[in-house]
Protein backbone atom coordinates (compact mmCIF):
# COMPACT_ATOMS: atom_id res chain seq x y z
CA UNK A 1 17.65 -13.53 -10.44
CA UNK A 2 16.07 -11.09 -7.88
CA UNK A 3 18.07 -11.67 -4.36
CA UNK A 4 14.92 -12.12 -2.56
CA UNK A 5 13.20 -15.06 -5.14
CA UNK A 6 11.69 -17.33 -3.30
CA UNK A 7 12.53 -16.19 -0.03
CA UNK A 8 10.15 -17.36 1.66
CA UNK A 9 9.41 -20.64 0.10
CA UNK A 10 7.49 -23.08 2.55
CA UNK A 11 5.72 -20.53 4.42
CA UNK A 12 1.78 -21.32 4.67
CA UNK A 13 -0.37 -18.52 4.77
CA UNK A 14 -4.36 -18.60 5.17
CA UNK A 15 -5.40 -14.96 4.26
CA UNK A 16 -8.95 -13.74 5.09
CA UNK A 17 -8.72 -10.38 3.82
CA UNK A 18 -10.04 -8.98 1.22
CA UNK A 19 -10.38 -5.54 -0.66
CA UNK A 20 -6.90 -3.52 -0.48
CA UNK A 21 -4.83 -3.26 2.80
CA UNK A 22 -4.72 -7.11 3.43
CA UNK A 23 -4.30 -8.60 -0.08
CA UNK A 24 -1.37 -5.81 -0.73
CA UNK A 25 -0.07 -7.13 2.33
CA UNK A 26 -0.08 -11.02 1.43
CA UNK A 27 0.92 -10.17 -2.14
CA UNK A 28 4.42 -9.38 -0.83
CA UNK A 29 4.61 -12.61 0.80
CA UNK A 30 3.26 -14.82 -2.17
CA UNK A 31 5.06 -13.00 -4.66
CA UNK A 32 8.05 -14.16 -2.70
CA UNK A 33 7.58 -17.98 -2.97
CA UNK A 34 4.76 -18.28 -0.02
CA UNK A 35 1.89 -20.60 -0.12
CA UNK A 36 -0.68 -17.81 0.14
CA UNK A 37 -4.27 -19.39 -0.02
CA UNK A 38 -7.57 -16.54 -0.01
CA UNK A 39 -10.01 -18.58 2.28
CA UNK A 40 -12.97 -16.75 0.93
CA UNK A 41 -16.77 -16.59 1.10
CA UNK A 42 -18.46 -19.01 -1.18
CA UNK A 43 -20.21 -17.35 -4.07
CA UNK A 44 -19.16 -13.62 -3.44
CA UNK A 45 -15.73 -14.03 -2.30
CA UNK A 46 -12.91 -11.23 -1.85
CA UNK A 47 -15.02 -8.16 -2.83
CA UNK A 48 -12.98 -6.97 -5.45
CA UNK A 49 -13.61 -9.05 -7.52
CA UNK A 50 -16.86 -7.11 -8.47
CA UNK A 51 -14.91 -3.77 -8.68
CA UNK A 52 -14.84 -2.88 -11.82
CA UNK A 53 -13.24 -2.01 -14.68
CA UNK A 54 -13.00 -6.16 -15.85
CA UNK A 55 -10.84 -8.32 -17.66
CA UNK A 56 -12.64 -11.43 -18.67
CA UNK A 57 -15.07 -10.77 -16.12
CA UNK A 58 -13.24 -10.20 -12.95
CA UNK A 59 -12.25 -7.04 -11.54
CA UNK A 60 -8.76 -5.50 -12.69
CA UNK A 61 -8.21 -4.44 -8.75
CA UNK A 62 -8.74 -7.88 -7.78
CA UNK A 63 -6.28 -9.59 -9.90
CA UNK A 64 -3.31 -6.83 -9.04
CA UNK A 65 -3.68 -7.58 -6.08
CA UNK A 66 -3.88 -11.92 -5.95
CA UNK A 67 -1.24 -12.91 -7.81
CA UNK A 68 0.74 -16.15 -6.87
CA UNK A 69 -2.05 -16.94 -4.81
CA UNK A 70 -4.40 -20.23 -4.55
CA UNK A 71 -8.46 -19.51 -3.67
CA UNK A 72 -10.33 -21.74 -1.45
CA UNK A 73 -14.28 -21.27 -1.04
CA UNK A 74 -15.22 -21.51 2.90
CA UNK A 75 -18.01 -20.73 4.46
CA UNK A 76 -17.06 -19.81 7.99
CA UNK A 77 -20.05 -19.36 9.71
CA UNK A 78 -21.17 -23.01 8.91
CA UNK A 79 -19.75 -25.30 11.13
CA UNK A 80 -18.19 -27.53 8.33
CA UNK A 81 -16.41 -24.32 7.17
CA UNK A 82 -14.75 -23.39 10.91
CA UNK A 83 -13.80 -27.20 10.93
CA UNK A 84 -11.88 -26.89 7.89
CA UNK A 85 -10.28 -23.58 8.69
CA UNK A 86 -9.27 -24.93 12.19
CA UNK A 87 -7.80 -28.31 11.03
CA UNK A 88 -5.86 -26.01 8.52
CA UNK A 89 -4.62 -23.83 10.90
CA UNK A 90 -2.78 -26.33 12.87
CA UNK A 91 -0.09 -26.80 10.23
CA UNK A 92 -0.57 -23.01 9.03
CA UNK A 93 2.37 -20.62 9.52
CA UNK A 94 0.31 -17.19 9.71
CA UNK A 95 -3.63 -16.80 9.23
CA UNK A 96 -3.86 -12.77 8.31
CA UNK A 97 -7.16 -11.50 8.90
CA UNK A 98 -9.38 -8.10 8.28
CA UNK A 99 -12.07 -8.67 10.14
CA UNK A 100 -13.92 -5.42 12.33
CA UNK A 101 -12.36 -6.36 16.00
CA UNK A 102 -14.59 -9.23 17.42
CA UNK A 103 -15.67 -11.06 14.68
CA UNK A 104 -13.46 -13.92 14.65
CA UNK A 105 -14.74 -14.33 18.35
CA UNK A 106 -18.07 -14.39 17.29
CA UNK A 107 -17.20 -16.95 15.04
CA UNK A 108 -15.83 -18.96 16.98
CA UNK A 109 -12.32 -18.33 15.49
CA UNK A 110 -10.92 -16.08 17.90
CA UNK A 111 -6.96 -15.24 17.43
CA UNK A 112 -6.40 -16.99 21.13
CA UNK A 113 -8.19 -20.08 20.11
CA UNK A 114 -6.74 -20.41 17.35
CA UNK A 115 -3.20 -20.15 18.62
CA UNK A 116 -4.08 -23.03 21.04
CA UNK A 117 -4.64 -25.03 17.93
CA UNK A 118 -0.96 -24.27 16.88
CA UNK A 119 1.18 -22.39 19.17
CA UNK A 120 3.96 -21.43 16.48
CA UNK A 121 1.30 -19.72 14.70
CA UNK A 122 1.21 -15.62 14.03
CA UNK A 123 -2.30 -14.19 13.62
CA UNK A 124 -1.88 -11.10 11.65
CA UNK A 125 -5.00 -8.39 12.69
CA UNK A 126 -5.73 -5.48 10.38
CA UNK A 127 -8.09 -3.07 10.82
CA UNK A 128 -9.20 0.29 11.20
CA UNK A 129 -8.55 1.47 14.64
CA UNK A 130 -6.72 -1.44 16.35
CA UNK A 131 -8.37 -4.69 17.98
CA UNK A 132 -9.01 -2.32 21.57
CA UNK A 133 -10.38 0.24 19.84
CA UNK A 134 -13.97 1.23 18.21
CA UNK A 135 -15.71 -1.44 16.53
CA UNK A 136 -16.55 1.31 13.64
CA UNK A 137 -15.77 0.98 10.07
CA UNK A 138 -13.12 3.11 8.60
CA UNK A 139 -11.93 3.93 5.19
CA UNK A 140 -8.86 5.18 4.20
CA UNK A 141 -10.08 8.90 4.17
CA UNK A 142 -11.73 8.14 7.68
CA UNK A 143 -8.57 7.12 8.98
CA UNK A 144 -6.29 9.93 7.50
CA UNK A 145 -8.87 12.59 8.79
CA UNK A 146 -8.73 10.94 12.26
CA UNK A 147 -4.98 10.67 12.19
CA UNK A 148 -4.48 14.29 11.22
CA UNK A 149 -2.72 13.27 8.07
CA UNK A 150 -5.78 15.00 6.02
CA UNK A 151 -6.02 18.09 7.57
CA UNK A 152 -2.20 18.91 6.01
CA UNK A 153 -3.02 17.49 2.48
CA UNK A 154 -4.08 21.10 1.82
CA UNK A 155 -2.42 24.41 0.63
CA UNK A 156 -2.09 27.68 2.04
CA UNK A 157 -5.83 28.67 3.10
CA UNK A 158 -7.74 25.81 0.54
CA UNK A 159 -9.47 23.23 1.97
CA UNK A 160 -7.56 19.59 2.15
CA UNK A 161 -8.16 17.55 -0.61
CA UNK A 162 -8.55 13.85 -0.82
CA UNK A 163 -5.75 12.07 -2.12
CA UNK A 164 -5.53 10.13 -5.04
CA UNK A 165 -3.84 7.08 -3.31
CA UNK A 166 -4.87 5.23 -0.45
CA UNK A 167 -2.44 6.20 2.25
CA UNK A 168 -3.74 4.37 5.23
CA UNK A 169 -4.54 1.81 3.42
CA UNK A 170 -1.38 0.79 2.13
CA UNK A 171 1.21 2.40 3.89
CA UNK A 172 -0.61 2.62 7.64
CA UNK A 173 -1.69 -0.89 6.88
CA UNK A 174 -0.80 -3.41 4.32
CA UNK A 175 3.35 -2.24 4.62
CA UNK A 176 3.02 -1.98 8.51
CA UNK A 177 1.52 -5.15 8.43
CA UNK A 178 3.76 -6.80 6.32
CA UNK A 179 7.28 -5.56 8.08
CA UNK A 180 5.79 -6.62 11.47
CA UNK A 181 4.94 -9.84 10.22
CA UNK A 182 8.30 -10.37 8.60
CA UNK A 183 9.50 -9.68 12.14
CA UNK A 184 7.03 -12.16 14.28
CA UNK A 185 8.45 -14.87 11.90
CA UNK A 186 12.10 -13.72 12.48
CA UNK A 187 11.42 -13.65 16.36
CA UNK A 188 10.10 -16.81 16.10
CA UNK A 189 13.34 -18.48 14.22
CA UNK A 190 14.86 -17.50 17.24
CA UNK A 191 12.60 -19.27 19.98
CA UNK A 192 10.31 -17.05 20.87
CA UNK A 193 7.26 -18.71 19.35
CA UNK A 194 4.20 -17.54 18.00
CA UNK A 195 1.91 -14.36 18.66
CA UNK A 196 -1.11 -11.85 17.95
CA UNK A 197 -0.62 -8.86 15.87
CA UNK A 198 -2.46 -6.12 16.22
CA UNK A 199 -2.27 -4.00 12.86
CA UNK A 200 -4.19 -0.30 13.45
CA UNK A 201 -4.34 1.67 10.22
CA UNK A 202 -4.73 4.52 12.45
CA UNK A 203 -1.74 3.96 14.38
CA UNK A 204 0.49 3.26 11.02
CA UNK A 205 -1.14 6.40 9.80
CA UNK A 206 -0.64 8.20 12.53
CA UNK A 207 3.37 7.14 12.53
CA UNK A 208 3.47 9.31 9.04
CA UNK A 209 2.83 12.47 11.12
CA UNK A 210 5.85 11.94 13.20
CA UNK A 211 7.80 15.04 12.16
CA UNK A 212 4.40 16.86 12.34
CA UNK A 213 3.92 15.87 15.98
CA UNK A 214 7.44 16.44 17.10
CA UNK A 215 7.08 20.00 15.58
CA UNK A 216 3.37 20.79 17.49
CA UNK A 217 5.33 19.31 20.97
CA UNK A 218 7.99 21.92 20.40
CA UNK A 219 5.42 24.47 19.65
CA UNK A 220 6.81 25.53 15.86
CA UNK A 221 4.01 23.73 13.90
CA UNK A 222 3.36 25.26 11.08
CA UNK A 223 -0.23 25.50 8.79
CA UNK A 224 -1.05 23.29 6.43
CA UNK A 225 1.18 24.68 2.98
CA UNK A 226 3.45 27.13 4.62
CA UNK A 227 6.30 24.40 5.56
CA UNK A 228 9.29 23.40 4.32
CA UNK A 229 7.92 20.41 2.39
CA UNK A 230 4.27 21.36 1.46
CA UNK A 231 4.59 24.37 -0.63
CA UNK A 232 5.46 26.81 1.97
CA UNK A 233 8.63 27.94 0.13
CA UNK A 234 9.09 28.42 -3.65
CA UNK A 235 12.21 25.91 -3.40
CA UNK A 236 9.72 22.95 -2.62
CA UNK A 237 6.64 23.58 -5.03
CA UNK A 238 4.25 22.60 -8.11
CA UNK A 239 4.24 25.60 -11.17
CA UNK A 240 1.93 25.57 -13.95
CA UNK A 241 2.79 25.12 -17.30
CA UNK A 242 1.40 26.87 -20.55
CA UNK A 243 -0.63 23.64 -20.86
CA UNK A 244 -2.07 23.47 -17.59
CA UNK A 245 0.40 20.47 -16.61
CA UNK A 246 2.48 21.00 -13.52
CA UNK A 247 6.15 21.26 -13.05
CA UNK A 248 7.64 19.45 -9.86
CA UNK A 249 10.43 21.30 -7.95
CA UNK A 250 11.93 19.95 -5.02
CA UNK A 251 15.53 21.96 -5.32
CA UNK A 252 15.61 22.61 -1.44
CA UNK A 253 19.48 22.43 -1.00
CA UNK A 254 20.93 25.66 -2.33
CA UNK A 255 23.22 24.16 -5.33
CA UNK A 256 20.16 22.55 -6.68
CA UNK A 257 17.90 26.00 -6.17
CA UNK A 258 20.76 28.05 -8.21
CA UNK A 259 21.15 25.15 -10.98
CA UNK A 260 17.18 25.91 -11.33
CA UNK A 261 16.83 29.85 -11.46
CA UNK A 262 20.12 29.69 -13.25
CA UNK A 263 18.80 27.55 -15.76
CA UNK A 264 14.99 29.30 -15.67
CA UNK A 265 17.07 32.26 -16.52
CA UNK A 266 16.72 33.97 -13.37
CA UNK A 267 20.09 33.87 -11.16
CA UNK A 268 18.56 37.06 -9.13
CA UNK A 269 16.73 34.57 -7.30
CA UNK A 270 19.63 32.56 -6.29
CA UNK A 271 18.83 33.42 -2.54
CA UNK A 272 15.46 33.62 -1.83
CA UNK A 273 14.73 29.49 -2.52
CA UNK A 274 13.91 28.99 1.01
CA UNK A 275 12.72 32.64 1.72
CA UNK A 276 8.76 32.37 3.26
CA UNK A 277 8.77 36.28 3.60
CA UNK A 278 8.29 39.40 0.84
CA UNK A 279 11.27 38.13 -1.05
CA UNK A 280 10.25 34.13 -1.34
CA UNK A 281 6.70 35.08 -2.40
CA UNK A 282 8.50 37.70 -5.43
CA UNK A 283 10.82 34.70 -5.62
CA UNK A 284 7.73 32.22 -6.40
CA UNK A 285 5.91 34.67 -8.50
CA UNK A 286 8.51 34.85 -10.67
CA UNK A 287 9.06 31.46 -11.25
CA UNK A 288 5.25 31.07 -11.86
CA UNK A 289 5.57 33.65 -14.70
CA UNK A 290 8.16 31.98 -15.92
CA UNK A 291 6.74 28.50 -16.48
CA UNK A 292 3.57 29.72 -17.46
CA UNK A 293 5.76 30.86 -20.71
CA UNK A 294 6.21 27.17 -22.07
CA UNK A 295 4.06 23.78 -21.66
CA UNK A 296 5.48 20.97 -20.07
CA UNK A 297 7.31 19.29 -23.06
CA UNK A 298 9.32 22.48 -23.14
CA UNK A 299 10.73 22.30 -19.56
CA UNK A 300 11.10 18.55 -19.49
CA UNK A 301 13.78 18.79 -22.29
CA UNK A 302 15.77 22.14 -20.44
CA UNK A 303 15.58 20.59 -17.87
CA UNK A 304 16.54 17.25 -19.02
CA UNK A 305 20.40 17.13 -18.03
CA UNK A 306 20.04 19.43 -14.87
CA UNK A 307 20.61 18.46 -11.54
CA UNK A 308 18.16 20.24 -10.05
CA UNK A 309 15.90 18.21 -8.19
CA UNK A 310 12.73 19.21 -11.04
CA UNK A 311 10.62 17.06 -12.54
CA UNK A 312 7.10 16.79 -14.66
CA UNK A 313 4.00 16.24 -12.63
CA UNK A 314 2.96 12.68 -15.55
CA UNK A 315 -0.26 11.00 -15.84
CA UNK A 316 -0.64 7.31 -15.90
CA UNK A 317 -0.07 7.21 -19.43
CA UNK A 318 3.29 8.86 -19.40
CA UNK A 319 4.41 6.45 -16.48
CA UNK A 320 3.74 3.25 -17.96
CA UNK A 321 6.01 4.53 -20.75
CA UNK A 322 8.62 6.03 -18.69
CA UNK A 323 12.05 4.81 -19.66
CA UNK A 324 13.31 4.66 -16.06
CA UNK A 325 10.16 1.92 -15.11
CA UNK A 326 10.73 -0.22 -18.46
CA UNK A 327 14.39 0.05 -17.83
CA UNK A 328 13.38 -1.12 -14.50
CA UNK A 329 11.27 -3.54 -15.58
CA UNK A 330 8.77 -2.49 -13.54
CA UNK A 331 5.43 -3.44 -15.53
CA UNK A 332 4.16 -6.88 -16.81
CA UNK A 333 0.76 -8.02 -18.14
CA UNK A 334 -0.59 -11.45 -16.54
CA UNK A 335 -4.15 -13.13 -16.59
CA UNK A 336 -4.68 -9.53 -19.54
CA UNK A 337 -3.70 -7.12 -16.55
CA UNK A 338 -1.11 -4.94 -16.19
CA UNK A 339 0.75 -5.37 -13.09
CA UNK A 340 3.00 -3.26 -11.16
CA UNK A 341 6.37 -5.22 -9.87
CA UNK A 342 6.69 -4.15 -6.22
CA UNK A 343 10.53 -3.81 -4.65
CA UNK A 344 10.13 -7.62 -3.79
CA UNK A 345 8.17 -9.00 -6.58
CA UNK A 346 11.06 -11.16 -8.80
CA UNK A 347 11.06 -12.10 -12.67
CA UNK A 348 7.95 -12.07 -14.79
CA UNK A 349 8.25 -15.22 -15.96
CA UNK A 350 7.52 -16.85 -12.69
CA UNK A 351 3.92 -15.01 -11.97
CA UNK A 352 0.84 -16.91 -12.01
CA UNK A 353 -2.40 -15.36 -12.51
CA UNK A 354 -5.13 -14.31 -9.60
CA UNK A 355 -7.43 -17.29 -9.07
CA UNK A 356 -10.74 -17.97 -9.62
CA UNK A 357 -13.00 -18.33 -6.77
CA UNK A 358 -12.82 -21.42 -4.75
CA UNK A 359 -10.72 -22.44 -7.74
CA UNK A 360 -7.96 -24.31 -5.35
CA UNK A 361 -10.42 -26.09 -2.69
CA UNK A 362 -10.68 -29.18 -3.23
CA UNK A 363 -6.45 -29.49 -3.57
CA UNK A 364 -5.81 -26.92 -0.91
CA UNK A 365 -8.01 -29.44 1.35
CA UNK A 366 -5.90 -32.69 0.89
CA UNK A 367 -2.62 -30.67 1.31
CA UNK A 368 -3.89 -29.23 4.56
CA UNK A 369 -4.26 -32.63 5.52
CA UNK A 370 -8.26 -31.99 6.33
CA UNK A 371 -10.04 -35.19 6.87
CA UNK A 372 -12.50 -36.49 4.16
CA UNK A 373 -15.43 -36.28 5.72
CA UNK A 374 -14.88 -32.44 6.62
CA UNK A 375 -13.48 -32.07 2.74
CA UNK A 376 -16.65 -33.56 1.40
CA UNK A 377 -19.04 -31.95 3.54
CA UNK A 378 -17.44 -28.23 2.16
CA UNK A 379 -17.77 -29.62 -0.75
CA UNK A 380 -20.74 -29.40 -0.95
CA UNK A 381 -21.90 -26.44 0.79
């Protein structure tokens, strides 16, 4: 059994989010035994629903990103709707919420109010640039070109390039927002009560750059692809293969660099790994050259048993048949989707399948203990 299973069983959250940062977020917590219910908009719901590709007609993003989670249908800008939501909140652990800054005010939800309504709860704020900050919407590449984290996803004199994962997103948001949350709830186990989190993408973002910023402060930072850890060195690069895929090498330390140019065939290198002068760029050249020779298949088998810090650049296709993620049991298909198994997400066998919209109201209304009238008029909204 996974050591976190169930972990936190009996935990209540009321999740408004939708799209990526605050479902990923949530996810964690439902795949590890909390009640997570999606209060969403009746009739559209959590926009990703719509995104497609589809499984039986709902949105493969949407239902990676839901599972172990019940869906209520609320509208919250009828007042039946905000009734609900606030009777539920006052035996709700956490309410997590995406909203641009203000609009839970304007609703008549605001985080203060609704801590009034239950002072043990934590409210959970994600968004772009933090709750005091601009009122403008941000996507992930807004926030990583803000935060400075764009400008070195470049190489040596090319333009940056826009990654092909969502880093604010998921790390600057969903993750930050998850650990902090983990620690309101421990702080509060200990008397201290509930609180307001303020979740900035930006900020989390921004954190990533730390070595960057400590570097610029001491006046040695360097351009984008001539560092230690973004190409700058022919120890720490990507070399093309003779079928145009891409070999990996991270051999910094200077065992692993000699293992590699021993192995390539070229020990004359054995010192230049780290060079970023005349040497290191004769050093990378020749490595290039020497890739080039073979395609990828090639240099994943001589490379194979080496401890050299290499490995193949794979596509999707070659990771969900890796033998280190199905040995890891990393992959499992629920509701026809394959899902990825995060570090918390236990056995399998104990998923359930993203929801339908509004497919948990009228149950998730009784055990909220919302009073009938309220129940029936959402009902029937």
């Amino acid at each position: 059994m996974h050591p976190l299973s169930g972990a936190f069983g009996g935990l209540d959250v009321l999740d408004l989010t939708r799209l990526l940062p605050g479902p990923f977020a949530t996810l964690l917590y439902a795949d590890l035994g909390a009640d997570v219910v999606k209060v969403e908009a009746p009739e559209v719901g959590d926009y990703a629903r719509a995104y497609p590709p589809f499984v039986d007609g709902r949105g493969v993003l949407f239902s990676a990103l839901n599972r172990n989670k019940r869906s209520i249908a609320l509208d919250l800008k009828s007042e039946h709707g905000r009734e609900a939501f606030r009777q539920m909140v006052a035996s709700a652990d956490v309410v997590v919420e995406s909203f641009r800054p203000g609009v839970l005010s304007r609703l008549g939800l605001s985080p203060d109010s609704l801590r009034q309504l239950n002072e043990e709860l934590v409210v959970c704020s994600i968004s772009g640039y933090g709750r005091d900050g601009p009122e403008a919407a941000a996507h992930d590449l807004n926030v990583i070109a803000r935060t400075g984290l764009l400008h070195h996803n470049a190489r040596s004199g090319e333009p940056p390039t826009i990654p092909g994962f969502q880093v604010a997103d998921l790390a600057g948001g969903a993750l930050y927002a998850a650990f902090c949350l983990a620690t309101a709830l421990y702080a509060r186990e200990r008397g201290a009560g509930g609180c307001q989190l303020d979740i900035s993408m930006a900020d989390g973002a921004l954190s990533l750059l730390a070595p960057r910023i400590a570097m610029h402060a001491a006046g040695a930072e360097e351009p984008p692809g001539e560092g230690l850890l973004d190409g700058g060195v022919p120890a720490y690069d990507l070399y093309r293969t003779a079928d145009d895929r891409y070999l990996a090498v991270g051999a910094l330390e200077p065992e692993f660099w000699t293992a590699f140019v021993e192995t390539l065939g070229c020990p004359e290198l054995a010192t230049d790994g780290l060079d970023r002068g005349e040497p290191g760029e004769a050093a990378r050249t020749k490595v290039a050259s020497e890739i080039r020779q073979h395609d990828l298949d090639h240099w994943r088998d001589v490379f194979g048993d080496v401890d050299a810090c290499v490995e193949a650049v794979q596509t999707v296709d070659e990771v969900v048949d890796d033998a280190l993620f199905e040995m890891r049991d990393r992959f499992f298909e629920l509701g026809g989707v394959r899902q990825t198994r995060t570090p918390a997400t236990p056995e399998a066998a104990d998923q359930v399948a993203a929801p339908e919209l509004g497919e948990h109201t009228a149950d998730v209304l009784k055990d909220y203990g919302v009073d009938e009238s309220t129940r029936r008029a959402v009902e029937s909204e």
